[in-house]
PDB file of N, CA and C in Angstrom:
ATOM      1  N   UNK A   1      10.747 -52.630   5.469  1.00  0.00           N
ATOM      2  CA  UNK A   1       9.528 -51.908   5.132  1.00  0.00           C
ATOM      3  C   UNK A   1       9.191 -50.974   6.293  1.00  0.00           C
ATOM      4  N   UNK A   2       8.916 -49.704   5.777  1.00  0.00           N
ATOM      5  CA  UNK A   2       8.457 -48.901   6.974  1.00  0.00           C
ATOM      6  C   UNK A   2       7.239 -48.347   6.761  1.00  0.00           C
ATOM      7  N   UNK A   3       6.274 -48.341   8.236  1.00  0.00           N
ATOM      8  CA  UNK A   3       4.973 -48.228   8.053  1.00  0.00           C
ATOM      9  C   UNK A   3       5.091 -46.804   8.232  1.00  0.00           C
ATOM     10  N   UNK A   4       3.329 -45.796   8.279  1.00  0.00           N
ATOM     11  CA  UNK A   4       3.182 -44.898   7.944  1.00  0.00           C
ATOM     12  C   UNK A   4       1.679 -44.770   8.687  1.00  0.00           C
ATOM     13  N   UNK A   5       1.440 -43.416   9.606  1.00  0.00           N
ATOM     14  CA  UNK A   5       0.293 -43.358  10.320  1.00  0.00           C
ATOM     15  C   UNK A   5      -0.127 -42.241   9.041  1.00  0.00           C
ATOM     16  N   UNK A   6      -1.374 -42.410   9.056  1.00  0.00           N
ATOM     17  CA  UNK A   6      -2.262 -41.234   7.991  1.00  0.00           C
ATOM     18  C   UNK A   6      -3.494 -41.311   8.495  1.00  0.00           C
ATOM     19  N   UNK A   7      -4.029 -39.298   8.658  1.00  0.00           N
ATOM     20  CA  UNK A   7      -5.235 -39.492   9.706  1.00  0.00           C
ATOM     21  C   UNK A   7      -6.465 -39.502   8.062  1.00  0.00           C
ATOM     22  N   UNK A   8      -7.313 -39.611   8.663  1.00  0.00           N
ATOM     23  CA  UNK A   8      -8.509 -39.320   7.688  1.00  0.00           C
ATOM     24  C   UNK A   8      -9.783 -38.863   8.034  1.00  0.00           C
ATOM     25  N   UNK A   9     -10.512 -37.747   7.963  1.00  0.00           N
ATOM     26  CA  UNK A   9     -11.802 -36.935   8.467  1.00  0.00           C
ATOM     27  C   UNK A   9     -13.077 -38.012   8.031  1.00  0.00           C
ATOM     28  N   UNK A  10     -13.574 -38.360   9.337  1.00  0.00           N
ATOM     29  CA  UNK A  10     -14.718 -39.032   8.709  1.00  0.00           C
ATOM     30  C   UNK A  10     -16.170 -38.133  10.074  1.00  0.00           C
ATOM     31  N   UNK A  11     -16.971 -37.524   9.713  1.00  0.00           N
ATOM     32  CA  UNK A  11     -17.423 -36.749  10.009  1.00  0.00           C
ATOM     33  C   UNK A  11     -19.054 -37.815  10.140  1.00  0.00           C
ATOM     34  N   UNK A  12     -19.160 -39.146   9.764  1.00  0.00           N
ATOM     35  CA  UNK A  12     -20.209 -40.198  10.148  1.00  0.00           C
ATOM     36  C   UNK A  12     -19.451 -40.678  10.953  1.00  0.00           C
ATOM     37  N   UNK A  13     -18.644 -40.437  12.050  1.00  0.00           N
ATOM     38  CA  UNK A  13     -18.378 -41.685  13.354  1.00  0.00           C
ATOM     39  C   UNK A  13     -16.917 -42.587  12.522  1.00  0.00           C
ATOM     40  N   UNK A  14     -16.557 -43.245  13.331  1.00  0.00           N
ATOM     41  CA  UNK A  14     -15.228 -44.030  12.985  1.00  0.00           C
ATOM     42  C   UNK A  14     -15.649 -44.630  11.880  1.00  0.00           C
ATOM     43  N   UNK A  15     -14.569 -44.725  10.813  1.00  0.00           N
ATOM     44  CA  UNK A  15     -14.707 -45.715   9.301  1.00  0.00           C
ATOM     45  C   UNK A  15     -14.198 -47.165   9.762  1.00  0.00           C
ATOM     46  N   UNK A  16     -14.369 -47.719   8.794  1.00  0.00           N
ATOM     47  CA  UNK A  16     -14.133 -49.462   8.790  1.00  0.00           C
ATOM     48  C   UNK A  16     -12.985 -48.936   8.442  1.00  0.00           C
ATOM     49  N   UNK A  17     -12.002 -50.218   8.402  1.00  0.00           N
ATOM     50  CA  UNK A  17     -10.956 -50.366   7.828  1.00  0.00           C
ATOM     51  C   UNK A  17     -11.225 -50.465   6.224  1.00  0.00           C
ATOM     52  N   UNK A  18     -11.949 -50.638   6.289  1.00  0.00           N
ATOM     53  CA  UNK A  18     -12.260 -50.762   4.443  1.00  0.00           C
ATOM     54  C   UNK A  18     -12.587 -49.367   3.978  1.00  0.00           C
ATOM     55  N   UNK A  19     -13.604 -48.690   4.801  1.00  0.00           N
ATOM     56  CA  UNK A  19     -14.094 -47.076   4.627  1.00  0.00           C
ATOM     57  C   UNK A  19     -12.794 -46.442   4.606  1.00  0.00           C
ATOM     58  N   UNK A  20     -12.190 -46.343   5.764  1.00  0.00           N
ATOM     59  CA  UNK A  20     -10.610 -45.749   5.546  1.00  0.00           C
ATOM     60  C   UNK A  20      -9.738 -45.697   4.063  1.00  0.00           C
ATOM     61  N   UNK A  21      -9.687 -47.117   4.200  1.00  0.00           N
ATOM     62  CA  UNK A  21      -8.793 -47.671   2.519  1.00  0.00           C
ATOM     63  C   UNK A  21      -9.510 -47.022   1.596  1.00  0.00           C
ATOM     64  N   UNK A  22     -10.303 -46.991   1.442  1.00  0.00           N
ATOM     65  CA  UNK A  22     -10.967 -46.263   0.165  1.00  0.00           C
ATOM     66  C   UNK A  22     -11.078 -45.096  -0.225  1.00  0.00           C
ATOM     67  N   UNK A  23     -10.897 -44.399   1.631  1.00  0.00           N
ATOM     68  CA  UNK A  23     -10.541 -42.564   1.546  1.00  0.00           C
ATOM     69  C   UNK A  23      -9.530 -42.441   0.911  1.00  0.00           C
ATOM     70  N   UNK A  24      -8.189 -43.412   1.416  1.00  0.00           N
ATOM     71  CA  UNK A  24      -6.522 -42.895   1.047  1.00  0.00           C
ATOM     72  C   UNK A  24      -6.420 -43.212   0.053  1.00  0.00           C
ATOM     73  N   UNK A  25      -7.305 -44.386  -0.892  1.00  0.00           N
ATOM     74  CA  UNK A  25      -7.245 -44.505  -2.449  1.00  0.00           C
ATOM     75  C   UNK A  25      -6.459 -45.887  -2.360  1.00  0.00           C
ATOM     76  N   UNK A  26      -6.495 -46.975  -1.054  1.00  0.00           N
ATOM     77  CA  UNK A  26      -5.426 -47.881  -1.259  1.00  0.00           C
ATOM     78  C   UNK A  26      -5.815 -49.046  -0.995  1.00  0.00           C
ATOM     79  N   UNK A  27      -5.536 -50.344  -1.179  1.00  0.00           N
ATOM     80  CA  UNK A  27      -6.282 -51.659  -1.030  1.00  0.00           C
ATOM     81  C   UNK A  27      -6.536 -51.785   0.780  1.00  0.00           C
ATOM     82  N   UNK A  28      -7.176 -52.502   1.066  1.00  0.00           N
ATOM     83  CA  UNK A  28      -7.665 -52.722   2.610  1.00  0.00           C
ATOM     84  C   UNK A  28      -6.496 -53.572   3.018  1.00  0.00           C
ATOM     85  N   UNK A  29      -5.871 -54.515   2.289  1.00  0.00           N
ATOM     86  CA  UNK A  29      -4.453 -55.313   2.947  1.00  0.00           C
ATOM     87  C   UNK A  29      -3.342 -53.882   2.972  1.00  0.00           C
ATOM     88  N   UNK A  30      -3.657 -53.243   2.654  1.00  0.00           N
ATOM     89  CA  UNK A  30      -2.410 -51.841   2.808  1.00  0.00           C
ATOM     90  C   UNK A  30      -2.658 -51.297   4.524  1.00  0.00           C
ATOM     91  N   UNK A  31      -3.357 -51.621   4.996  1.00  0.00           N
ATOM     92  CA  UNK A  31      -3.824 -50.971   6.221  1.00  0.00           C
ATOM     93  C   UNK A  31      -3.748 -52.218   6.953  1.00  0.00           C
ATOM     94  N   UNK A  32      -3.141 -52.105   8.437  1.00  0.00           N
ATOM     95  CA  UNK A  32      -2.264 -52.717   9.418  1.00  0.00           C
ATOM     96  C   UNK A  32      -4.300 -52.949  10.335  1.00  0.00           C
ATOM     97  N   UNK A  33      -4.451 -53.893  10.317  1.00  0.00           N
ATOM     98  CA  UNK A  33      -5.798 -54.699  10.982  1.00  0.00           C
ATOM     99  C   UNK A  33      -5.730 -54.737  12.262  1.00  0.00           C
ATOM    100  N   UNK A  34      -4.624 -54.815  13.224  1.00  0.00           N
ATOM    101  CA  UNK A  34      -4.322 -54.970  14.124  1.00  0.00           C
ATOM    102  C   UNK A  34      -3.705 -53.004  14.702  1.00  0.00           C
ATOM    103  N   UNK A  35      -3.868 -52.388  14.251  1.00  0.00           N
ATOM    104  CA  UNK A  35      -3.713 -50.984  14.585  1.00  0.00           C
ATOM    105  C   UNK A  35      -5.072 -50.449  14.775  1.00  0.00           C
ATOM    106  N   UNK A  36      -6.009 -50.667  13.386  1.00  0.00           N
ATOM    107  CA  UNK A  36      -7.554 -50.532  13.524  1.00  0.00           C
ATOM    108  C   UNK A  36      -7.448 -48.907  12.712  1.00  0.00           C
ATOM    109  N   UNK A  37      -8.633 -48.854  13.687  1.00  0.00           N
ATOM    110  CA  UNK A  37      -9.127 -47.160  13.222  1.00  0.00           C
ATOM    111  C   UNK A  37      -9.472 -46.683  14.606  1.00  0.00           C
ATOM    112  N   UNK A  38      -8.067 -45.566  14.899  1.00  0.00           N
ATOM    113  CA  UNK A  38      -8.410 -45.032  16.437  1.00  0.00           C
ATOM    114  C   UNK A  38      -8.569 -43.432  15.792  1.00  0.00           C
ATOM    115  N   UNK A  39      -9.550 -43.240  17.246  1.00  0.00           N
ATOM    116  CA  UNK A  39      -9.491 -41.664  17.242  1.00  0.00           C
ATOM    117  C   UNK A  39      -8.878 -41.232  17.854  1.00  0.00           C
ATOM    118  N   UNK A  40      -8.460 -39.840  16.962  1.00  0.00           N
ATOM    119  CA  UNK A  40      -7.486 -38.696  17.381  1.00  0.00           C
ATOM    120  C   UNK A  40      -8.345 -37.502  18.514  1.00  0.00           C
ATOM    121  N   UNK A  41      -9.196 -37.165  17.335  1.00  0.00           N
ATOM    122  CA  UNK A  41      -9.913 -35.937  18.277  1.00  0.00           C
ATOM    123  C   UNK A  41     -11.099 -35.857  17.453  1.00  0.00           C
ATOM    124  N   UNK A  42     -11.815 -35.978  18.390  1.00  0.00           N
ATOM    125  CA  UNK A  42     -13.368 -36.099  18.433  1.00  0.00           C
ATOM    126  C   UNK A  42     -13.894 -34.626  18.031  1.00  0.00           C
ATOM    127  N   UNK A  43     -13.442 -33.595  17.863  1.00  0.00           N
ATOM    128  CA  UNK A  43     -14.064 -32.464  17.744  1.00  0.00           C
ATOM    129  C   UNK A  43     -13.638 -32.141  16.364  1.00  0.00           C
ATOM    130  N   UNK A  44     -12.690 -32.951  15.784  1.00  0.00           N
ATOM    131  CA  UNK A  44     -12.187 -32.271  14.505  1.00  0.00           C
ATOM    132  C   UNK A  44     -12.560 -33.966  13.747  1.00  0.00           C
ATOM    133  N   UNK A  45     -13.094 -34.683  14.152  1.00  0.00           N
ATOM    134  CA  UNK A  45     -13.757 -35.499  13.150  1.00  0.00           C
ATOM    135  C   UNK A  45     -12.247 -36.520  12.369  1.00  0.00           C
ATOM    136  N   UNK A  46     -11.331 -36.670  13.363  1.00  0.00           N
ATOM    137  CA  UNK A  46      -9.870 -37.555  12.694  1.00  0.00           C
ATOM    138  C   UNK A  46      -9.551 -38.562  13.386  1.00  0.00           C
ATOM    139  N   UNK A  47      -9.295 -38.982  12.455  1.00  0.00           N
ATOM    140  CA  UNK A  47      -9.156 -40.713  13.153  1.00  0.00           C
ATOM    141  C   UNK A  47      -7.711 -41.588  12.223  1.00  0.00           C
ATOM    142  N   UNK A  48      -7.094 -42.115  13.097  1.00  0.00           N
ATOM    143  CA  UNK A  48      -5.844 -42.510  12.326  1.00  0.00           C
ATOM    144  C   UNK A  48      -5.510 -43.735  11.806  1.00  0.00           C
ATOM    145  N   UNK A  49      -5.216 -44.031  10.887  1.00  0.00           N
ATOM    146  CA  UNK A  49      -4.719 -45.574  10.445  1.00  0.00           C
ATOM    147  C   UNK A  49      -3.494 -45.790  10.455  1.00  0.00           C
ATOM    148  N   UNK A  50      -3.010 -46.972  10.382  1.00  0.00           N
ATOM    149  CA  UNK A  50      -1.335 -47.352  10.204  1.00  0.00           C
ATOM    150  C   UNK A  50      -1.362 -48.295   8.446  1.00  0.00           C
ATOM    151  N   UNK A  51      -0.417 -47.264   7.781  1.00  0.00           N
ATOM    152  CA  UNK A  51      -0.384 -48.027   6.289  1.00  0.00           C
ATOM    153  C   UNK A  51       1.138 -48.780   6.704  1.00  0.00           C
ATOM    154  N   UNK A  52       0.581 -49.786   6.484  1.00  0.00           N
ATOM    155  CA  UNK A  52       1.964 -51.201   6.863  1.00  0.00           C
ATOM    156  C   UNK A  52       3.121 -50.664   5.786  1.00  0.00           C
ATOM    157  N   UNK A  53       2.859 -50.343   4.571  1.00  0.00           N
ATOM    158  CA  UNK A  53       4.154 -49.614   3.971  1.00  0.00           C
ATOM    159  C   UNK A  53       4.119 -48.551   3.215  1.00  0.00           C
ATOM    160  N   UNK A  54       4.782 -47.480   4.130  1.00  0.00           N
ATOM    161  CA  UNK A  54       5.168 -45.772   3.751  1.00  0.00           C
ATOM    162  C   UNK A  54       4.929 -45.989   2.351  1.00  0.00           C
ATOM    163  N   UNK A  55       5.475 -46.804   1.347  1.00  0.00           N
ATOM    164  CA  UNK A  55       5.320 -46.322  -0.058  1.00  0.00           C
ATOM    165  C   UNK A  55       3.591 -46.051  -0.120  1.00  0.00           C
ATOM    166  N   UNK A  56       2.738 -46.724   0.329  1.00  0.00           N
ATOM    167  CA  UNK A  56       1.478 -46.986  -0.494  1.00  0.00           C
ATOM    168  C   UNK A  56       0.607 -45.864   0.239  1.00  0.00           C
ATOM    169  N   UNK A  57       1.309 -44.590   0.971  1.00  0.00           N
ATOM    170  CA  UNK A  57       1.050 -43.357   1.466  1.00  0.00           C
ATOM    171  C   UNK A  57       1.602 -42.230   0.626  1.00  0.00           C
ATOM    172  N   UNK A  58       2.042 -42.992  -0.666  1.00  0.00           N
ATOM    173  CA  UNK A  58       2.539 -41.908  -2.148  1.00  0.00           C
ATOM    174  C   UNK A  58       1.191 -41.260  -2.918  1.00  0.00           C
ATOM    175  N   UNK A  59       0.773 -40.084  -2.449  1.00  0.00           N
ATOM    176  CA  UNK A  59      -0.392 -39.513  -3.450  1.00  0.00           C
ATOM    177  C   UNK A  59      -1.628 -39.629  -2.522  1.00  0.00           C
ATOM    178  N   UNK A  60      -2.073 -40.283  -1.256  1.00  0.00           N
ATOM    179  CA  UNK A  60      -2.846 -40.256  -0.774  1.00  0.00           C
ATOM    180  C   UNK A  60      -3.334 -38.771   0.175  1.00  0.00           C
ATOM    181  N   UNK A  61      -1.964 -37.887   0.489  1.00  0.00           N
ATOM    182  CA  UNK A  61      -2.085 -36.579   1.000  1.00  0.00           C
ATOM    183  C   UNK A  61      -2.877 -35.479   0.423  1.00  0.00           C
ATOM    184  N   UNK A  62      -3.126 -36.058  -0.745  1.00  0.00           N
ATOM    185  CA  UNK A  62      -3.620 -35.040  -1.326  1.00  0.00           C
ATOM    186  C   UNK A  62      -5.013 -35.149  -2.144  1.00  0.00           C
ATOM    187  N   UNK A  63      -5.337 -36.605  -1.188  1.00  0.00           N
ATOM    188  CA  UNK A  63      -6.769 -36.616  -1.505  1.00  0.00           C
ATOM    189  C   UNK A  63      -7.496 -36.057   0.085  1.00  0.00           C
ATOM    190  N   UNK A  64      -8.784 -35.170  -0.263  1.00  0.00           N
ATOM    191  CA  UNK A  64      -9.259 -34.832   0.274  1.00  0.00           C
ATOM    192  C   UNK A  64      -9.950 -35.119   1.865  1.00  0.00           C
ATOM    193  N   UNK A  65      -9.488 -34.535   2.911  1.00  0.00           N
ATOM    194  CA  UNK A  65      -9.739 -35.036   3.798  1.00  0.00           C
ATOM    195  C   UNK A  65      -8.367 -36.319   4.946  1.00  0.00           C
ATOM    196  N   UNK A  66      -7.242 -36.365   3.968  1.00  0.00           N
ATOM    197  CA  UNK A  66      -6.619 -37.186   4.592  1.00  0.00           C
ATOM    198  C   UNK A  66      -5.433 -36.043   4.556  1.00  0.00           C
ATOM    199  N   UNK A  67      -4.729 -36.701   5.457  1.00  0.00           N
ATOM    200  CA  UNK A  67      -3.329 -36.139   6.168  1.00  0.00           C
ATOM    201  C   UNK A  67      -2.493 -37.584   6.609  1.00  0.00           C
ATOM    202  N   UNK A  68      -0.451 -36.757   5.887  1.00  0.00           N
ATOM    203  CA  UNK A  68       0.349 -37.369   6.473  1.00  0.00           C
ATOM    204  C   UNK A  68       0.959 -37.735   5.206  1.00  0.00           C
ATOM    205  N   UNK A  69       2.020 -38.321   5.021  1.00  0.00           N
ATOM    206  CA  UNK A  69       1.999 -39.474   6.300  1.00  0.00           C
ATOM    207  C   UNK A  69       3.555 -38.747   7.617  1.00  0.00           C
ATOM    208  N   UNK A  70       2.493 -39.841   8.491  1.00  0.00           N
ATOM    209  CA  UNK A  70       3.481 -39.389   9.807  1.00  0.00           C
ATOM    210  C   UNK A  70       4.337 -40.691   9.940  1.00  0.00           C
ATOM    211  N   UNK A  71       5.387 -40.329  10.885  1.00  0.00           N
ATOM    212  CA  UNK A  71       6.430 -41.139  11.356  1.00  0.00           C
ATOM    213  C   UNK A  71       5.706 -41.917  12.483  1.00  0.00           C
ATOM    214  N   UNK A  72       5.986 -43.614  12.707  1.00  0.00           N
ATOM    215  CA  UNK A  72       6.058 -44.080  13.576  1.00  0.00           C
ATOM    216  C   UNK A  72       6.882 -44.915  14.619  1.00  0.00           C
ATOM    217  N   UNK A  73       7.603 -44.265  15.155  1.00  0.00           N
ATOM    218  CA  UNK A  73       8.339 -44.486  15.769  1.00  0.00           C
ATOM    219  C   UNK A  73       8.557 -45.648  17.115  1.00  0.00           C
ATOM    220  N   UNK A  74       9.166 -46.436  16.901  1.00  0.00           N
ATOM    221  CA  UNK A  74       8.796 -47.862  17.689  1.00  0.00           C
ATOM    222  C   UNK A  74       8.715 -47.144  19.499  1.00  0.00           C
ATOM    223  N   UNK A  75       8.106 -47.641  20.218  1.00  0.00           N
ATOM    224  CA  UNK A  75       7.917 -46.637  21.850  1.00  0.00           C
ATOM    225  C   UNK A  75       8.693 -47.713  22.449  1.00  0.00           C
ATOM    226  N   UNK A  76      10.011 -47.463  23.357  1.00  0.00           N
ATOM    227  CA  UNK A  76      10.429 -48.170  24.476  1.00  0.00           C
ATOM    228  C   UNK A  76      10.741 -47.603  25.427  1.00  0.00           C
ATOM    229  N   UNK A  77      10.889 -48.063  26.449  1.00  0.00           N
ATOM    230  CA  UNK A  77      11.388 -47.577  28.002  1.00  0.00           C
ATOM    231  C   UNK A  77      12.391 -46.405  27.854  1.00  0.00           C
ATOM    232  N   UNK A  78      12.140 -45.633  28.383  1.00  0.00           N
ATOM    233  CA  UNK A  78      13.389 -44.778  28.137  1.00  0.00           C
ATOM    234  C   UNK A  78      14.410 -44.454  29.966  1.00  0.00           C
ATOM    235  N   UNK A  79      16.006 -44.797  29.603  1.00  0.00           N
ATOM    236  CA  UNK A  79      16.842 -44.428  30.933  1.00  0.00           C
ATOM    237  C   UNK A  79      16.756 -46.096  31.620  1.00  0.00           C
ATOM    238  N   UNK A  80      17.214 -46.397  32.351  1.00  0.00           N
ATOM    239  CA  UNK A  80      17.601 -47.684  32.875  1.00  0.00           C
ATOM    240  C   UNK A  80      16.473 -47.929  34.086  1.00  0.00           C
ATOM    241  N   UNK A  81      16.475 -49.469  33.758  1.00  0.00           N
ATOM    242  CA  UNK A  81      15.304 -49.775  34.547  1.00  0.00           C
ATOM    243  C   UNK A  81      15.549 -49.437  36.083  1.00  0.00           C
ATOM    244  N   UNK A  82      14.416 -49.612  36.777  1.00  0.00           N
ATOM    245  CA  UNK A  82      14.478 -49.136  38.198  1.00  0.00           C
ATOM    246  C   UNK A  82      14.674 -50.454  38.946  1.00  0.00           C
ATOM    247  N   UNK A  83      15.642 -50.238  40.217  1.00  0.00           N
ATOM    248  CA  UNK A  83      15.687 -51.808  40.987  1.00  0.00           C
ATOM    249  C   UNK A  83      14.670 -52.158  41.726  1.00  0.00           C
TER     250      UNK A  83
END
């Protein structure tokens, strides 16, 4: 299963995880609890979620106010450790 970051404009301050789910049109267990609801940029009112699986980010782009879905790419060390 591969997850899926999707931002969403909430222009009242950060959404719940539930406020979110309901922007992208998708159940609240579709959204990763432990990712949350972080902000992107404070001046453009976006804030990002993690949908635990890319499929359930099918049709949500094109509801109003949301974007994506983006790639998330696992982050590790990069080049060999230092002695």
């Amino acid at each position: 299963m591969r997850s899926a970051l999707m931002t969403v404009h909430s222009e009242h301050g950060p959404p719940t995880i539930e406020e979110a789910a309901r922007h992208l049109g998708v159940k609240t267990s579709a959204l990763d609890p432990g990712f949350g609801v972080v902000l992107l940029d404070p001046d453009k009112c976006l804030y990002s979620v993690l949908l635990q699986d890319a499929e359930d980010a099918k049709g949500a782009e094109k509801r109003e106010g949301v974007e994506g879905p983006f790639s998330n790419p696992p982050i590790g060390p990069f080049g060999q450790p230092r002695s």
